[in-house]
PDB file of N, CA and C in Angstrom:
ATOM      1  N   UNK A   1      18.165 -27.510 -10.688  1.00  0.00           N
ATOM      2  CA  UNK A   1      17.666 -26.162 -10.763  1.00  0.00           C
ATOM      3  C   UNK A   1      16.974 -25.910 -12.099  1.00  0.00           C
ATOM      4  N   UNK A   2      17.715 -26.531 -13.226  1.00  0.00           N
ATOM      5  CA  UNK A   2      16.502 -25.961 -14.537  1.00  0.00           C
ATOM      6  C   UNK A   2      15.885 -26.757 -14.349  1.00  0.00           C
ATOM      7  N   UNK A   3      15.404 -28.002 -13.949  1.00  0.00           N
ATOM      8  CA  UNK A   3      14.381 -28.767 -13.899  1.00  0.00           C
ATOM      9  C   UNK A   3      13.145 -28.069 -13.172  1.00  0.00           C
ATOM     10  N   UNK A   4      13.751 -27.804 -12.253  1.00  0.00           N
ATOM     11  CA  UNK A   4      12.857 -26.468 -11.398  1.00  0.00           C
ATOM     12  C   UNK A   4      12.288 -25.028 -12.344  1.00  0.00           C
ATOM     13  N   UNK A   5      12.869 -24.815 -13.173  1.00  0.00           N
ATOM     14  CA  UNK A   5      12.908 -23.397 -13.859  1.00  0.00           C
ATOM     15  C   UNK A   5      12.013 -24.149 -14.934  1.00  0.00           C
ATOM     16  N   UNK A   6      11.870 -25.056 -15.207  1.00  0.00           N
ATOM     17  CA  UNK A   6      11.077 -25.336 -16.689  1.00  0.00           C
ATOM     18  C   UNK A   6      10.159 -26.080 -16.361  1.00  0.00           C
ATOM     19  N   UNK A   7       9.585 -26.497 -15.107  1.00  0.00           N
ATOM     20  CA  UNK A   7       8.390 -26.658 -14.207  1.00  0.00           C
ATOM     21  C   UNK A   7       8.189 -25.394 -14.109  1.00  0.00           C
ATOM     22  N   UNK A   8       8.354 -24.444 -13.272  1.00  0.00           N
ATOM     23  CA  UNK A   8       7.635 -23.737 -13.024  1.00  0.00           C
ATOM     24  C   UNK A   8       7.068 -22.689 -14.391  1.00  0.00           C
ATOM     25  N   UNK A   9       7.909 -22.739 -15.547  1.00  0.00           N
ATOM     26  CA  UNK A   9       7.316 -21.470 -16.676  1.00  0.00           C
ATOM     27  C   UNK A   9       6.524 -22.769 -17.181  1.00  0.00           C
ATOM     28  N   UNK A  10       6.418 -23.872 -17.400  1.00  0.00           N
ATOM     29  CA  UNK A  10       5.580 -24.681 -17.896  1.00  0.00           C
ATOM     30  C   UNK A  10       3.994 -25.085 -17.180  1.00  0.00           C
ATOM     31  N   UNK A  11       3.988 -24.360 -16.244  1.00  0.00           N
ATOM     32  CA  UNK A  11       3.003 -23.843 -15.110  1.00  0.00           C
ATOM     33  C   UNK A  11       2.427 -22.310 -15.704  1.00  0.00           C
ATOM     34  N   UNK A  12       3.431 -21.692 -16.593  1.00  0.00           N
ATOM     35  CA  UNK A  12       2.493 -20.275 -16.983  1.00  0.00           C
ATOM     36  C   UNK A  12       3.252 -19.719 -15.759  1.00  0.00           C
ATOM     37  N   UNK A  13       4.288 -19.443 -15.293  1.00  0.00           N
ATOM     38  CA  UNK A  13       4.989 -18.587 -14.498  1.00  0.00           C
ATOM     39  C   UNK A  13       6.091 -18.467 -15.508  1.00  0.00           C
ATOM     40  N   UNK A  14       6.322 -16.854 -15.509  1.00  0.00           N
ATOM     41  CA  UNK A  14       7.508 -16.060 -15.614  1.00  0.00           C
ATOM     42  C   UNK A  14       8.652 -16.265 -14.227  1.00  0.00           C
ATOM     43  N   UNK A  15       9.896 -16.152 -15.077  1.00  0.00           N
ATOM     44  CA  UNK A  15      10.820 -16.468 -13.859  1.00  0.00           C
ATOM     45  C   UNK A  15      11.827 -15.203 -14.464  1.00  0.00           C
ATOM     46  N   UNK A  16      12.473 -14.299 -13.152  1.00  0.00           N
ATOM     47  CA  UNK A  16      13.199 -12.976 -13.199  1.00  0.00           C
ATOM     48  C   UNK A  16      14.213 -13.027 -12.248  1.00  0.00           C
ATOM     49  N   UNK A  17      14.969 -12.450 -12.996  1.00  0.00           N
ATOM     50  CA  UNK A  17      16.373 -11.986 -11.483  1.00  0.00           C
ATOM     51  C   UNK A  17      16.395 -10.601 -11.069  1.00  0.00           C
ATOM     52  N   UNK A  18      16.538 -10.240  -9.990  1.00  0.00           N
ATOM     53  CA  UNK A  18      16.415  -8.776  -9.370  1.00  0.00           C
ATOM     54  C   UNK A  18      17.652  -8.908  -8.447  1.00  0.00           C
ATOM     55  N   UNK A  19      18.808  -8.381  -8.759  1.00  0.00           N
ATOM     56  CA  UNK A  19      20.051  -8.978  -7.903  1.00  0.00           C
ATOM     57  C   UNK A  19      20.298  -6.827  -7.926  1.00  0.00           C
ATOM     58  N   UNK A  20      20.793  -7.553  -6.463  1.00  0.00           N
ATOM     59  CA  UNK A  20      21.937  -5.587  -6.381  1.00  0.00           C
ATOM     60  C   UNK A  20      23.241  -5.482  -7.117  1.00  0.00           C
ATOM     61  N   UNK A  21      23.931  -6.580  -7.555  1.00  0.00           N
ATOM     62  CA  UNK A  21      24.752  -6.935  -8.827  1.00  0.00           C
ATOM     63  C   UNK A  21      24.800  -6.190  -9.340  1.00  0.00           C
ATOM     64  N   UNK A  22      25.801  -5.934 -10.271  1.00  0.00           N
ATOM     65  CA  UNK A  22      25.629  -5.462 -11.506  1.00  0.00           C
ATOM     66  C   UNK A  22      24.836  -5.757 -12.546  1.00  0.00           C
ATOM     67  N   UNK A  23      24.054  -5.221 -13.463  1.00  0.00           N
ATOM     68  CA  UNK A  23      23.240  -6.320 -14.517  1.00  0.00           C
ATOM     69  C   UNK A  23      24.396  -6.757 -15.327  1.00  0.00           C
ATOM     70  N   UNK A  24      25.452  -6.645 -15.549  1.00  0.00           N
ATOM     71  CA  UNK A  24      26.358  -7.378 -16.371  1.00  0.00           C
ATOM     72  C   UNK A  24      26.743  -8.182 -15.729  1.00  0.00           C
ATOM     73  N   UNK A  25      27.455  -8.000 -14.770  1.00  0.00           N
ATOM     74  CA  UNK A  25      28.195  -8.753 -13.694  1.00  0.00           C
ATOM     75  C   UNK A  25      26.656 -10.448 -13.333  1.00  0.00           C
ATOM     76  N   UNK A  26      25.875  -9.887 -13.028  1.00  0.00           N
ATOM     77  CA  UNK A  26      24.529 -11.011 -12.880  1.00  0.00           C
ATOM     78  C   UNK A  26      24.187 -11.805 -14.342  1.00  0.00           C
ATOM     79  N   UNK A  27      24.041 -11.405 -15.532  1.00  0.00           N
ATOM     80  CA  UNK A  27      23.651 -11.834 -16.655  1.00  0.00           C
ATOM     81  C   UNK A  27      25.066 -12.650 -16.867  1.00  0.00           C
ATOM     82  N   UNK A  28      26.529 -12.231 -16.668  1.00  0.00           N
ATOM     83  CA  UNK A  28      27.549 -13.592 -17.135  1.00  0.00           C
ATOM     84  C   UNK A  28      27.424 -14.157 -15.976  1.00  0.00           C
ATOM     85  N   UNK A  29      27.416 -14.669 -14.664  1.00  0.00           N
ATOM     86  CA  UNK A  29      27.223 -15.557 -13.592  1.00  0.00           C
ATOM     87  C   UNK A  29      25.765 -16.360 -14.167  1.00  0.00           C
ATOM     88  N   UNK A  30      25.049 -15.768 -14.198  1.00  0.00           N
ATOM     89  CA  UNK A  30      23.793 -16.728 -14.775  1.00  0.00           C
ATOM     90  C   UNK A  30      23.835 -17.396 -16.148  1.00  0.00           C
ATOM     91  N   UNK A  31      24.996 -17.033 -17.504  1.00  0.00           N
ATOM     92  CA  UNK A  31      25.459 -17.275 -18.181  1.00  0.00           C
ATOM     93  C   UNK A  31      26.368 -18.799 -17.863  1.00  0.00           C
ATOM     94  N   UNK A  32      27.047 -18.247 -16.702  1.00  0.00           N
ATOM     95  CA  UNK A  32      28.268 -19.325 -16.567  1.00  0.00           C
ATOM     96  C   UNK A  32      27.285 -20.789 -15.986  1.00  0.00           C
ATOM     97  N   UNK A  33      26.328 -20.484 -15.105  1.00  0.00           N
ATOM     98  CA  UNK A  33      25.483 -21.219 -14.392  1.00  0.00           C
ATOM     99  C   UNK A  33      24.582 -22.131 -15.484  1.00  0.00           C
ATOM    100  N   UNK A  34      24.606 -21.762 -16.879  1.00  0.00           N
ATOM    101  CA  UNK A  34      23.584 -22.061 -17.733  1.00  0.00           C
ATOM    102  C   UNK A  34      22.310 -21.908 -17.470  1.00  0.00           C
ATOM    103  N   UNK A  35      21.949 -20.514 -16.725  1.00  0.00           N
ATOM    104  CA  UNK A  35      20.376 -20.446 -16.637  1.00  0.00           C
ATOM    105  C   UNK A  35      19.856 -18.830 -17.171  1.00  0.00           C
ATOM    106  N   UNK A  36      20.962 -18.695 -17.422  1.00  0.00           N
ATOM    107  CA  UNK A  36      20.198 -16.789 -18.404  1.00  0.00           C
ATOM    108  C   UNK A  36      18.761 -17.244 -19.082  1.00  0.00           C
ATOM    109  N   UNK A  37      19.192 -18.561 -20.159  1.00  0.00           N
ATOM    110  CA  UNK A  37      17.808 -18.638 -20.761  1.00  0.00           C
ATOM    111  C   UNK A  37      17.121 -18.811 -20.206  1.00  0.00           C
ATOM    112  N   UNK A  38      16.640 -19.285 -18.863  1.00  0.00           N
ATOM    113  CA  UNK A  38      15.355 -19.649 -18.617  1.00  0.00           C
ATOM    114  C   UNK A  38      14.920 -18.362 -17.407  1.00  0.00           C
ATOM    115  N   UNK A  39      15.690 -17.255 -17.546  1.00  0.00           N
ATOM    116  CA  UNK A  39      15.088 -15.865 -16.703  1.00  0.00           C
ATOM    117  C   UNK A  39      14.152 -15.441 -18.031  1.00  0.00           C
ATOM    118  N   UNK A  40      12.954 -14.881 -18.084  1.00  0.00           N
ATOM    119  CA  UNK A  40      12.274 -13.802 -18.850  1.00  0.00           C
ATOM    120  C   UNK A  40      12.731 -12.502 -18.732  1.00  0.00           C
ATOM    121  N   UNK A  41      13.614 -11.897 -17.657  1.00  0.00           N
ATOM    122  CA  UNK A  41      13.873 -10.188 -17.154  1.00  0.00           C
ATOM    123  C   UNK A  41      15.147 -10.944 -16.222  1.00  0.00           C
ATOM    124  N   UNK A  42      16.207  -9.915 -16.113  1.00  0.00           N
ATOM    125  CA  UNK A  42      17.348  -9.507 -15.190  1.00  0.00           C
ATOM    126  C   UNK A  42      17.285  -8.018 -14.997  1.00  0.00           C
ATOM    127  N   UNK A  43      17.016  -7.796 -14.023  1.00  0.00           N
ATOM    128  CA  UNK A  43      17.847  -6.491 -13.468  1.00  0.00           C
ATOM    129  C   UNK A  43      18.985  -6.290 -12.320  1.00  0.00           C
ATOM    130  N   UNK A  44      19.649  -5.658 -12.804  1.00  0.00           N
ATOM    131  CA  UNK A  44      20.432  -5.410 -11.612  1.00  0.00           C
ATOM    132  C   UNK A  44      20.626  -4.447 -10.449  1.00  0.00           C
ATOM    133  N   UNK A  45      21.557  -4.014 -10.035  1.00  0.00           N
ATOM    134  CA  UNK A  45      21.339  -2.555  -8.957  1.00  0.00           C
ATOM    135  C   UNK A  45      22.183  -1.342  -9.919  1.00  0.00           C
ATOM    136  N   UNK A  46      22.458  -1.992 -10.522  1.00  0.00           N
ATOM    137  CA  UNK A  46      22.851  -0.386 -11.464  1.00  0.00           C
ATOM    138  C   UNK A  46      22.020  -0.100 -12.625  1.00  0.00           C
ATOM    139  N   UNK A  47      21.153  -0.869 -12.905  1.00  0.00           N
ATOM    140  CA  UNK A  47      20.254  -0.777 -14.100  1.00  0.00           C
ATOM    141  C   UNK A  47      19.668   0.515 -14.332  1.00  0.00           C
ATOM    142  N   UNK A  48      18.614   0.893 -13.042  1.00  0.00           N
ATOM    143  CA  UNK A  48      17.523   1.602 -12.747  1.00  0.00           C
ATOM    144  C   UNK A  48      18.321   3.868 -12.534  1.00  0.00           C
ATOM    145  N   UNK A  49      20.021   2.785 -12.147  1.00  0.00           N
ATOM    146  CA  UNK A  49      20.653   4.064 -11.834  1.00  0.00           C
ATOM    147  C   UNK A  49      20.658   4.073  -9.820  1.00  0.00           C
ATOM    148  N   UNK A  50      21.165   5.248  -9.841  1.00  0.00           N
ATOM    149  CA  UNK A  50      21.415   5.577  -8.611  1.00  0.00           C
ATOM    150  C   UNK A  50      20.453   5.565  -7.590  1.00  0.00           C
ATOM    151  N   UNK A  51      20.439   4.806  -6.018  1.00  0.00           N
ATOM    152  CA  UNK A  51      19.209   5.169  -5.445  1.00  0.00           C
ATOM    153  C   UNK A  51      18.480   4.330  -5.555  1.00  0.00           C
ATOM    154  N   UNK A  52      18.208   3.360  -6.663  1.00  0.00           N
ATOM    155  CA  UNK A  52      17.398   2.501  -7.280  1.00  0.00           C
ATOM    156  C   UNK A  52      17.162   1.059  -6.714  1.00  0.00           C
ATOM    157  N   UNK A  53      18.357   0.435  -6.318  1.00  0.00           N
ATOM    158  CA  UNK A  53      18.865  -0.463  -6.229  1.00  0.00           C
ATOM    159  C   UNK A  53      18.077  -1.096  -4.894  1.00  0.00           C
ATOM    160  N   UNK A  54      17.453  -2.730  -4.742  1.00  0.00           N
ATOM    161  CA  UNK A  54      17.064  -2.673  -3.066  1.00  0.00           C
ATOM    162  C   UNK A  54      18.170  -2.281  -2.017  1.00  0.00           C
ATOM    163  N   UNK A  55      17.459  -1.857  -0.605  1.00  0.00           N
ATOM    164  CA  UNK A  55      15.743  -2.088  -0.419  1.00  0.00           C
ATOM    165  C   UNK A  55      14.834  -1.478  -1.203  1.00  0.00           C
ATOM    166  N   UNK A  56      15.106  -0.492  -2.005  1.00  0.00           N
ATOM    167  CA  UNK A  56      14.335   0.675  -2.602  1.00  0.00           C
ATOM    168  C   UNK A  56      13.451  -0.807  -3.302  1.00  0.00           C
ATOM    169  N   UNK A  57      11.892  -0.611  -3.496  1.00  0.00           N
ATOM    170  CA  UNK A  57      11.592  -1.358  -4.233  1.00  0.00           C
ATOM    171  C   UNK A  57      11.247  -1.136  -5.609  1.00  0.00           C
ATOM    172  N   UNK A  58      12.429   0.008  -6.432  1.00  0.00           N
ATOM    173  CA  UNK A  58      11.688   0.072  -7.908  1.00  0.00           C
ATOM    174  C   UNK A  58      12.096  -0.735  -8.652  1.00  0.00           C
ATOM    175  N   UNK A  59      13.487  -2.144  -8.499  1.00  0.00           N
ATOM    176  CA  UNK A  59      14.098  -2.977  -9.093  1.00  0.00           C
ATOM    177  C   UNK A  59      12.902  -4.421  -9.392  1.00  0.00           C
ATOM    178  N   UNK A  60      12.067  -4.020  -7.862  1.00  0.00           N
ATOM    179  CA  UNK A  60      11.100  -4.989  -8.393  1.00  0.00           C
ATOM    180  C   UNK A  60       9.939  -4.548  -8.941  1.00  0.00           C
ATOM    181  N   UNK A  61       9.326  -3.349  -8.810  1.00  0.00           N
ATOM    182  CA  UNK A  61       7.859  -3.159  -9.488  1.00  0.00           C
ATOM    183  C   UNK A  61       8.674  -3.230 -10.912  1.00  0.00           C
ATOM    184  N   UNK A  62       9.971  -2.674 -11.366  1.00  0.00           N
ATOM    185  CA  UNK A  62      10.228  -2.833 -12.826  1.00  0.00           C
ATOM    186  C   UNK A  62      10.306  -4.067 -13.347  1.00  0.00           C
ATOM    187  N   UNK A  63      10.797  -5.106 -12.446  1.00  0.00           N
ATOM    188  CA  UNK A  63      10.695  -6.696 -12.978  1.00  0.00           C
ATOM    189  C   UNK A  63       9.459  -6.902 -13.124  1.00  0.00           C
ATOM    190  N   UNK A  64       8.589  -6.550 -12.325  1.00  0.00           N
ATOM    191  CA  UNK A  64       6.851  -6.979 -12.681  1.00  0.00           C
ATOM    192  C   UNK A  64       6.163  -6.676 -13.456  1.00  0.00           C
ATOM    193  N   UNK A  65       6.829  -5.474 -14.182  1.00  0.00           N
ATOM    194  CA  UNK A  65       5.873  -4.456 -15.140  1.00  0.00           C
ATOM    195  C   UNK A  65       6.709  -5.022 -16.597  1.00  0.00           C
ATOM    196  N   UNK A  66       8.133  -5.553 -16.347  1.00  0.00           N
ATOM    197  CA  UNK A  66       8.921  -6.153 -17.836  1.00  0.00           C
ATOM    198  C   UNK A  66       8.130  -7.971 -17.759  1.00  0.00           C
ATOM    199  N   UNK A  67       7.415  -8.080 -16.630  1.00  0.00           N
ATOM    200  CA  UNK A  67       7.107  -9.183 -16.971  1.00  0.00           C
ATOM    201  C   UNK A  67       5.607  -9.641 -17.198  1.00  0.00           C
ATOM    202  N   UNK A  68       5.027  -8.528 -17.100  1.00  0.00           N
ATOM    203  CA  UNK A  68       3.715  -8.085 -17.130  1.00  0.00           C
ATOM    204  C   UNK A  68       2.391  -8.440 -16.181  1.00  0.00           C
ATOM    205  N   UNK A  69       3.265  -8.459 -15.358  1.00  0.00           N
ATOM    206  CA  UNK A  69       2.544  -8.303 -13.765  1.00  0.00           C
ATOM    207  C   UNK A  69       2.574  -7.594 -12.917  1.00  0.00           C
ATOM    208  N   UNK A  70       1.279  -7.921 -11.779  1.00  0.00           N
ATOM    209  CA  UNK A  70       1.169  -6.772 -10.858  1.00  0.00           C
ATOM    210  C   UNK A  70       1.257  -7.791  -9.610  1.00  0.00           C
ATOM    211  N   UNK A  71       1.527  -9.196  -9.441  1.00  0.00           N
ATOM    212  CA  UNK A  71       1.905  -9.384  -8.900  1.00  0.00           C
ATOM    213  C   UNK A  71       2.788 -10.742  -8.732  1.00  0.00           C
ATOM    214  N   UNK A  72       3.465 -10.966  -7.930  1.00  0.00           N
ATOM    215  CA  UNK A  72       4.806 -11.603  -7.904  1.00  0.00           C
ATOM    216  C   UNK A  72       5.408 -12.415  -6.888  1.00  0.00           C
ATOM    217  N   UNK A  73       5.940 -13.458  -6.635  1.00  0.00           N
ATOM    218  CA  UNK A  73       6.126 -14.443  -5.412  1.00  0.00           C
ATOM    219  C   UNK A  73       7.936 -14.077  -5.390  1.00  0.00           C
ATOM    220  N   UNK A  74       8.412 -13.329  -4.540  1.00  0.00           N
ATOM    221  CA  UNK A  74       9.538 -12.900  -4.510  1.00  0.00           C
ATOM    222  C   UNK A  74      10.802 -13.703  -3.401  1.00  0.00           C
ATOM    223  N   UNK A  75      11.839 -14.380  -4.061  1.00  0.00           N
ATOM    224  CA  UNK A  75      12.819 -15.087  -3.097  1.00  0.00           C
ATOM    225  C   UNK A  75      13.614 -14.049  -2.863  1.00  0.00           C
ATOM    226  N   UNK A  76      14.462 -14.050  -1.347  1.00  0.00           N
ATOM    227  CA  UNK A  76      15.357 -13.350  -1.213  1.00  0.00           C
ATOM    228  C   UNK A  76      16.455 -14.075  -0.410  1.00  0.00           C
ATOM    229  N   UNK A  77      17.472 -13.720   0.475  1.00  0.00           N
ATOM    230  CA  UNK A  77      18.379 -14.108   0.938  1.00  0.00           C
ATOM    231  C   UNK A  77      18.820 -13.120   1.857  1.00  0.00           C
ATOM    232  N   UNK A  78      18.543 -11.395   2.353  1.00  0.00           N
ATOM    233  CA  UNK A  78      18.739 -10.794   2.770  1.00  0.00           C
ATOM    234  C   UNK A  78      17.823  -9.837   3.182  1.00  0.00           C
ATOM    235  N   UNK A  79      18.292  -9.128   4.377  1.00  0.00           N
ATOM    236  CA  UNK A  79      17.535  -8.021   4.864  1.00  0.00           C
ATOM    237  C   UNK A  79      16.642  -7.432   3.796  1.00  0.00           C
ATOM    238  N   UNK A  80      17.626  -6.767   2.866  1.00  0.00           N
ATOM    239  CA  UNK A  80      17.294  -6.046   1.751  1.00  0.00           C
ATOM    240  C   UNK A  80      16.408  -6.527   1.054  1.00  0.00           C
ATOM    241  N   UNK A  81      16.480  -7.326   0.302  1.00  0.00           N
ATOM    242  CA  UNK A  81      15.175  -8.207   0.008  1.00  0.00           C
ATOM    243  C   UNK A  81      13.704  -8.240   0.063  1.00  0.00           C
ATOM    244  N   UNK A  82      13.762  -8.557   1.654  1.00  0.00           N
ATOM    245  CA  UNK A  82      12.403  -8.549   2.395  1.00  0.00           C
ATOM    246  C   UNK A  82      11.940  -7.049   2.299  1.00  0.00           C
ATOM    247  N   UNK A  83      13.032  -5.848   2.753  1.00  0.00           N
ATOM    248  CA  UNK A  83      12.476  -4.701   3.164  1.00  0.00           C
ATOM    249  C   UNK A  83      12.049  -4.263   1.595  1.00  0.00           C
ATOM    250  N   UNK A  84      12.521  -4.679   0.618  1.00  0.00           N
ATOM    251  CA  UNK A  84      12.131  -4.324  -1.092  1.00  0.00           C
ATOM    252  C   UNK A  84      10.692  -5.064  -1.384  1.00  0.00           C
ATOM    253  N   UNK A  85      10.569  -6.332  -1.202  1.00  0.00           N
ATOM    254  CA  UNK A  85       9.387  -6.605  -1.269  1.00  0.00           C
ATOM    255  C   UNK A  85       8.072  -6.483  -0.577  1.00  0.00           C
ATOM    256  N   UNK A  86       8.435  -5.778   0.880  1.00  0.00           N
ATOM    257  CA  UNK A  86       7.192  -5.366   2.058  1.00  0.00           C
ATOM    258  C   UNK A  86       7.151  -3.589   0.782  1.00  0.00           C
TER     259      UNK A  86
END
């Protein structure tokens, strides 16, 4: 996986987490995982506050705008996800 993560920013891609997590709770799991360093942005679902959190998609226009883009190749794993990034 960091082999993957340091290909792709060595390509000139930013790499971000957008989890419904907690941002604390997500930043020590990605901690424990050894890959915090190689995110540029974490957000979580409590970051933004209430409401915020996907499907709503402001967790991701805010990852795009902390990463200074307008646009973005987004993985997901759930309903929520998809309906945040459509």
């Amino acid at each position: 996986m960091i082999e993957a993560l340091d290909a792709l920013r060595a390509m000139g891609l930013r790499i971000a987490v957008a989890t419904n997590k907690g941002e604390k709770l997500a930043r020590l799991l990605l901690e424990k995982l050894g890959l915090l360093n190689h995110m540029e942005f974490v957000i979580g679902g409590d970051t933004l506050g209430a409401g915020r959190a996907k499907p709503n998609p402001d967790m991701l226009l805010a990852m795009m705008k902390a990463c200074g883009t307008q646009n973005a190749i987004f993985v997901g794993d759930t309903a929520y996800d998809l309906r945040a990034a459509k």
